[in-house]
C-alpha atoms as a PDB file:
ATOM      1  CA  UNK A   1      53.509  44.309  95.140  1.00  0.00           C
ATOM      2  CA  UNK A   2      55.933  43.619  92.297  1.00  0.00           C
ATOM      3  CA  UNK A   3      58.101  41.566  94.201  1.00  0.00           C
ATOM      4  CA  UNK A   4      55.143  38.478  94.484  1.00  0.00           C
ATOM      5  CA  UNK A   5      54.549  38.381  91.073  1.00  0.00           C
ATOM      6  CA  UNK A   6      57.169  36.216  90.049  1.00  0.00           C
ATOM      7  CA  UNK A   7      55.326  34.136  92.930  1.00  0.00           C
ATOM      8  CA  UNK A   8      52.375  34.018  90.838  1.00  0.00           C
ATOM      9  CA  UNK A   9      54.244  33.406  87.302  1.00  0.00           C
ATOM     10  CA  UNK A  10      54.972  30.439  88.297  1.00  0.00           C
ATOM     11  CA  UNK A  11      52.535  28.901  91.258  1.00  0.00           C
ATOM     12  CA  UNK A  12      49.258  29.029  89.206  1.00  0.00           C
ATOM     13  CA  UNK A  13      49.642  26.174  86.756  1.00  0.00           C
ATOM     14  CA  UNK A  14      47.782  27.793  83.540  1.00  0.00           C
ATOM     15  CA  UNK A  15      51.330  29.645  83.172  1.00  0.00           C
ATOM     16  CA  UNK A  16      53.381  27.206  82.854  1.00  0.00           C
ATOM     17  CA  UNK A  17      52.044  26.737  79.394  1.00  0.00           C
ATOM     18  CA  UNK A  18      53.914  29.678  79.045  1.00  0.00           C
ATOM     19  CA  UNK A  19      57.480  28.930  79.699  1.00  0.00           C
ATOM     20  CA  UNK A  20      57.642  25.022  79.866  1.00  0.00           C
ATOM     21  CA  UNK A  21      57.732  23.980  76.247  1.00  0.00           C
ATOM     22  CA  UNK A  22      56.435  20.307  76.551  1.00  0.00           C
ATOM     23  CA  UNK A  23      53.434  21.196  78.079  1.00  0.00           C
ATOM     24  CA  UNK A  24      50.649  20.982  75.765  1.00  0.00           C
ATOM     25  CA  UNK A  25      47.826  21.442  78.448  1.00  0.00           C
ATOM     26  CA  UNK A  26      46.002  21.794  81.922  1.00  0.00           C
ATOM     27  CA  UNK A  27      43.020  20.204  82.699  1.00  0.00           C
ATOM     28  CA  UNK A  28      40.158  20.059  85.613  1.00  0.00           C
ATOM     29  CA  UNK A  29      41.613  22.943  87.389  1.00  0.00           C
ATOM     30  CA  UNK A  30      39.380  25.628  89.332  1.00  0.00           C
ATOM     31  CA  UNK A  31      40.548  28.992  87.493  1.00  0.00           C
ATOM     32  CA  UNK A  32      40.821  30.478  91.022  1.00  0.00           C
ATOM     33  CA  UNK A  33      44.422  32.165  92.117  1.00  0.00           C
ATOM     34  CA  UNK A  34      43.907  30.495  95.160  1.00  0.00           C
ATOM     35  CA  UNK A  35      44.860  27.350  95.247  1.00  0.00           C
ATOM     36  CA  UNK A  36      43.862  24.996  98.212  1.00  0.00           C
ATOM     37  CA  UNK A  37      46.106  21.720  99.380  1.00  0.00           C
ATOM     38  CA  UNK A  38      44.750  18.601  98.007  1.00  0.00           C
ATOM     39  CA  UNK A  39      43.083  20.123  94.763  1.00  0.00           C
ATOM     40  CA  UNK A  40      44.179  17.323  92.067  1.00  0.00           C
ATOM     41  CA  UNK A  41      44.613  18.561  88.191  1.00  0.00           C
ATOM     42  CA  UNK A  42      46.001  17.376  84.980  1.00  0.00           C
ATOM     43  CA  UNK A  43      49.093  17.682  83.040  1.00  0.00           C
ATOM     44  CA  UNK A  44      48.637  16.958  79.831  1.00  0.00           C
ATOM     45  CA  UNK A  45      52.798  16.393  78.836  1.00  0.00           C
ATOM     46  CA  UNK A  46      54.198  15.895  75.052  1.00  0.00           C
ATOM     47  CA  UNK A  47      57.111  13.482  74.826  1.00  0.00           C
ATOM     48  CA  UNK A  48      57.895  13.744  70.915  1.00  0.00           C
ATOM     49  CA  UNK A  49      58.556  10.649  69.644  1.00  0.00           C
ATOM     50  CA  UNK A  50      56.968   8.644  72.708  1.00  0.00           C
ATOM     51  CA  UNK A  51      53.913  10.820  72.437  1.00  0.00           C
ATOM     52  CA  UNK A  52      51.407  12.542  75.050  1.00  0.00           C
ATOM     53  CA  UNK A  53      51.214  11.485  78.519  1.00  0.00           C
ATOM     54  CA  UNK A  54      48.793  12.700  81.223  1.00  0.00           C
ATOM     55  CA  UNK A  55      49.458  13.083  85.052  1.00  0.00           C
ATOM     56  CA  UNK A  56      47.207  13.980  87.958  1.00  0.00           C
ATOM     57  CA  UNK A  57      49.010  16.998  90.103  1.00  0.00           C
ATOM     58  CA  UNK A  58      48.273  16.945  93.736  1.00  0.00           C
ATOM     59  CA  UNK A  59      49.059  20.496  95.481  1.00  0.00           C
ATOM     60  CA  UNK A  60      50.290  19.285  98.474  1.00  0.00           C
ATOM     61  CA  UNK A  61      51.239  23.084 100.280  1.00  0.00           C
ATOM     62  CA  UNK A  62      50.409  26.646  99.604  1.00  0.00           C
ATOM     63  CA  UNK A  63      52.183  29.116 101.416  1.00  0.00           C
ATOM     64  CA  UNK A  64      51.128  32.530  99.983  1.00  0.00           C
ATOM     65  CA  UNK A  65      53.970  34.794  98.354  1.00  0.00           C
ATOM     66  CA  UNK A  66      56.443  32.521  99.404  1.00  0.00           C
ATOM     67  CA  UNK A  67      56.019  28.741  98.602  1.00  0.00           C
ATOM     68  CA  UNK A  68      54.602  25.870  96.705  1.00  0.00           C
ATOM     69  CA  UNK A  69      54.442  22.420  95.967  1.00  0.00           C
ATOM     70  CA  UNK A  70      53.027  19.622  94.545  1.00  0.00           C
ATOM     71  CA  UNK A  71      53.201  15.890  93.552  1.00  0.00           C
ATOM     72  CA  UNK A  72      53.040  13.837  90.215  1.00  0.00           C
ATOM     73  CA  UNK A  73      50.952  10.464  89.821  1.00  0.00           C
ATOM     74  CA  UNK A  74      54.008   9.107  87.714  1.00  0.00           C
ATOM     75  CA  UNK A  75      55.821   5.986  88.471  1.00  0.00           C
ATOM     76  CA  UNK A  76      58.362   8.187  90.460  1.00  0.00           C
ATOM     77  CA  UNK A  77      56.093   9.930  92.165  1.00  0.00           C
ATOM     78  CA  UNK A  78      58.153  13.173  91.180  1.00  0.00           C
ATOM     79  CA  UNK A  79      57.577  16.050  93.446  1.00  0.00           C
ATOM     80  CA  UNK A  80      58.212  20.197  92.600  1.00  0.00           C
ATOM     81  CA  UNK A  81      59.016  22.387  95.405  1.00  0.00           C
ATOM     82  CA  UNK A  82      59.012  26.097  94.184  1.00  0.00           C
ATOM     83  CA  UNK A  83      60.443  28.900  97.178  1.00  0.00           C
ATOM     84  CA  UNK A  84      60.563  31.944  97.164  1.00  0.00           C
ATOM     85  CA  UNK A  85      62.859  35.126  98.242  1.00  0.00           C
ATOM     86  CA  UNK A  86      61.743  38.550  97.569  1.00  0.00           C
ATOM     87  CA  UNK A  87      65.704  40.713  97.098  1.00  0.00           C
ATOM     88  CA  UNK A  88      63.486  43.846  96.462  1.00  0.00           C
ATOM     89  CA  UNK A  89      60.695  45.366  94.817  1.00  0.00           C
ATOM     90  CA  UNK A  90      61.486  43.961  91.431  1.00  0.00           C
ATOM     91  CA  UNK A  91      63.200  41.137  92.135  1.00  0.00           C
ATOM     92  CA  UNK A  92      63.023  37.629  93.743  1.00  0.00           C
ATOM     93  CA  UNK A  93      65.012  34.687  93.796  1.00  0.00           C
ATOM     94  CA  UNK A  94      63.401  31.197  93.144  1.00  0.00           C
ATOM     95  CA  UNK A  95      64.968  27.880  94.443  1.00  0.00           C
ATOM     96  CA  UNK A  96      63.212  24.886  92.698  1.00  0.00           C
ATOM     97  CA  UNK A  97      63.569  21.367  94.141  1.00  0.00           C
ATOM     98  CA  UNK A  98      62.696  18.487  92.030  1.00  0.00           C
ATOM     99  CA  UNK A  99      62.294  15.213  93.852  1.00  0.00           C
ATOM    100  CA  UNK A 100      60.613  11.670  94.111  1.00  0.00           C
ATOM    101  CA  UNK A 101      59.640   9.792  97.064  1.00  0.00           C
ATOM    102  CA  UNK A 102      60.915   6.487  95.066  1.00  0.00           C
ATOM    103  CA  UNK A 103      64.154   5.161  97.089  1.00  0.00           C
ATOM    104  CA  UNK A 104      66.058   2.047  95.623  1.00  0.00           C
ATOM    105  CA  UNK A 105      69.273   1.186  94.175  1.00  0.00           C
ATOM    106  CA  UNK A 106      67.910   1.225  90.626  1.00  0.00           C
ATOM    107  CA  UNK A 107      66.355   4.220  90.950  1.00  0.00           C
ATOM    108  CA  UNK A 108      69.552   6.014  93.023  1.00  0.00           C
ATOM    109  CA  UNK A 109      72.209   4.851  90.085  1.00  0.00           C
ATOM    110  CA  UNK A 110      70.158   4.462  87.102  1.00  0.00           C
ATOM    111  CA  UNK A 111      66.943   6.639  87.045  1.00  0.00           C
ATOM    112  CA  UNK A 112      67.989   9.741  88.450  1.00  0.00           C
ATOM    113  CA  UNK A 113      71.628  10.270  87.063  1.00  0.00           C
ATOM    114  CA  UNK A 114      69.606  10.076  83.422  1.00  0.00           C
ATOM    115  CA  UNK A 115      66.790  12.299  84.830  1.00  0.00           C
ATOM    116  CA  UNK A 116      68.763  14.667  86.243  1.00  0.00           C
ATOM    117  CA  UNK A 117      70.314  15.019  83.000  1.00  0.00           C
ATOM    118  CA  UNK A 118      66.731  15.159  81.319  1.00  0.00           C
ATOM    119  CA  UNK A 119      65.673  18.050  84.108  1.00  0.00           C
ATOM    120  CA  UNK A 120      69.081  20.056  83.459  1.00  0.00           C
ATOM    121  CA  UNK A 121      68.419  20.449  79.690  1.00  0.00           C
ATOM    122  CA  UNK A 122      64.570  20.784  80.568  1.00  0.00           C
ATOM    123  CA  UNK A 123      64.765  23.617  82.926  1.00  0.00           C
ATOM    124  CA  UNK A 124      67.274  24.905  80.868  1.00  0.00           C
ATOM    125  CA  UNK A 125      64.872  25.185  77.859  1.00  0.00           C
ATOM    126  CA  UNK A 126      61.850  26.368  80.569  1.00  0.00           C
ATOM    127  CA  UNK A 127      64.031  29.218  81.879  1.00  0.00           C
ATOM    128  CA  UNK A 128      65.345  30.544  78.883  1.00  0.00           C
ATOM    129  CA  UNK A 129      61.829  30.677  77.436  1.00  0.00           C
ATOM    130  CA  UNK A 130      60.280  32.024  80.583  1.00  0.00           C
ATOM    131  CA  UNK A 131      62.955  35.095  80.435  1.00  0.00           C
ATOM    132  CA  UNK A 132      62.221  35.758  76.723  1.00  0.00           C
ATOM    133  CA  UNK A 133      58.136  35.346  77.410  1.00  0.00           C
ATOM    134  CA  UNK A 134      58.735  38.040  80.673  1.00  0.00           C
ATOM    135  CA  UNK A 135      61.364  40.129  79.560  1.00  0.00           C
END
C-alpha cells in the first residue's frame, strides 16, 4: 500500500499547495480522492512582481495508482502528465511530462527555450520542497 502513496501526493491537487511554492490556491474542486476525467478546477498561481493569475484545470485521464493528467486554460494550453512506477514497497519513480498543444515557430524557438528554463528552476524549487515537506 505504501508504494501508491506517492501516487496520491501528487495526483489530488489540494497537495500541491504543499510542495509547489507559487501556488497560492485551489478552487471549485470536489474534495473527493477520486477524481473523474473532465472535472474542471482552479489554480489560483502567484507570479511576484506580475501578480496572481487564475487557470481552469481540466483532468483529462485518471488511471488509478499509476497515471495522471491534465490541461491548463493558458495561452499555451500547457499540459502535465504525471506516471508512475512502483520499484518496491517504499518507493516509486515519477516521470513528469510538461507540454503544450501550441505548435509554431515562435513558440518552438522563443517560448519554450525560456519556459523550459522557467520549469527547470520551478520544479527544481517544487522538488526540493516536496522532499523536505515528506521526508
Amino acid at each position: 500500500m505504501s508504494g501508491i502513496v506517492p501516487y496520491y501526493l501528487f495526483v489530488f491537487p489540494y497537495s500541491i499547495l504543499q510542495w509547489i511554492p507559487s501556488v497560492l490556491s485551489i478552487e471549485n474542486l470536489t474534495k473527493s480522492f477520486h477524481l473523474a476525467i473532465g472535472e474542471e478546477f482552479v489554480i489560483v498561481v502567484d507570479y511576484g512582481f506580475l501578480g496572481t493569475m487564475s487557470y481552469v484545470a481540466q483532468i483529462l485521464s485518471v488511471e488509478p495508482n499509476t497515471s495522471f493528467s491534465f490541461i491548463l486554460d493558458d495561452w499555451l494550453e500547457t499540459r502535465f502528465d504525471f506516471a508512475f512506477t512502483s520499484i518496491d514497497q517504499e518507493k516509486s519513480r515519477m516521470k513528469l511530462t510538461i507540454s503544450s498543444n501550441k505548435n509554431n515557430m515562435f513558440y518552438k524557438h522563443i517560448i519554450l527555450p525560456i519556459a523550459h528554463l522557467y520549469y527547470t528552476n520551478w520544479l527544481t524549487q517544487c522538488l526540493l520542497r516536496f522532499q523536505l515537506a515528506y521526508s
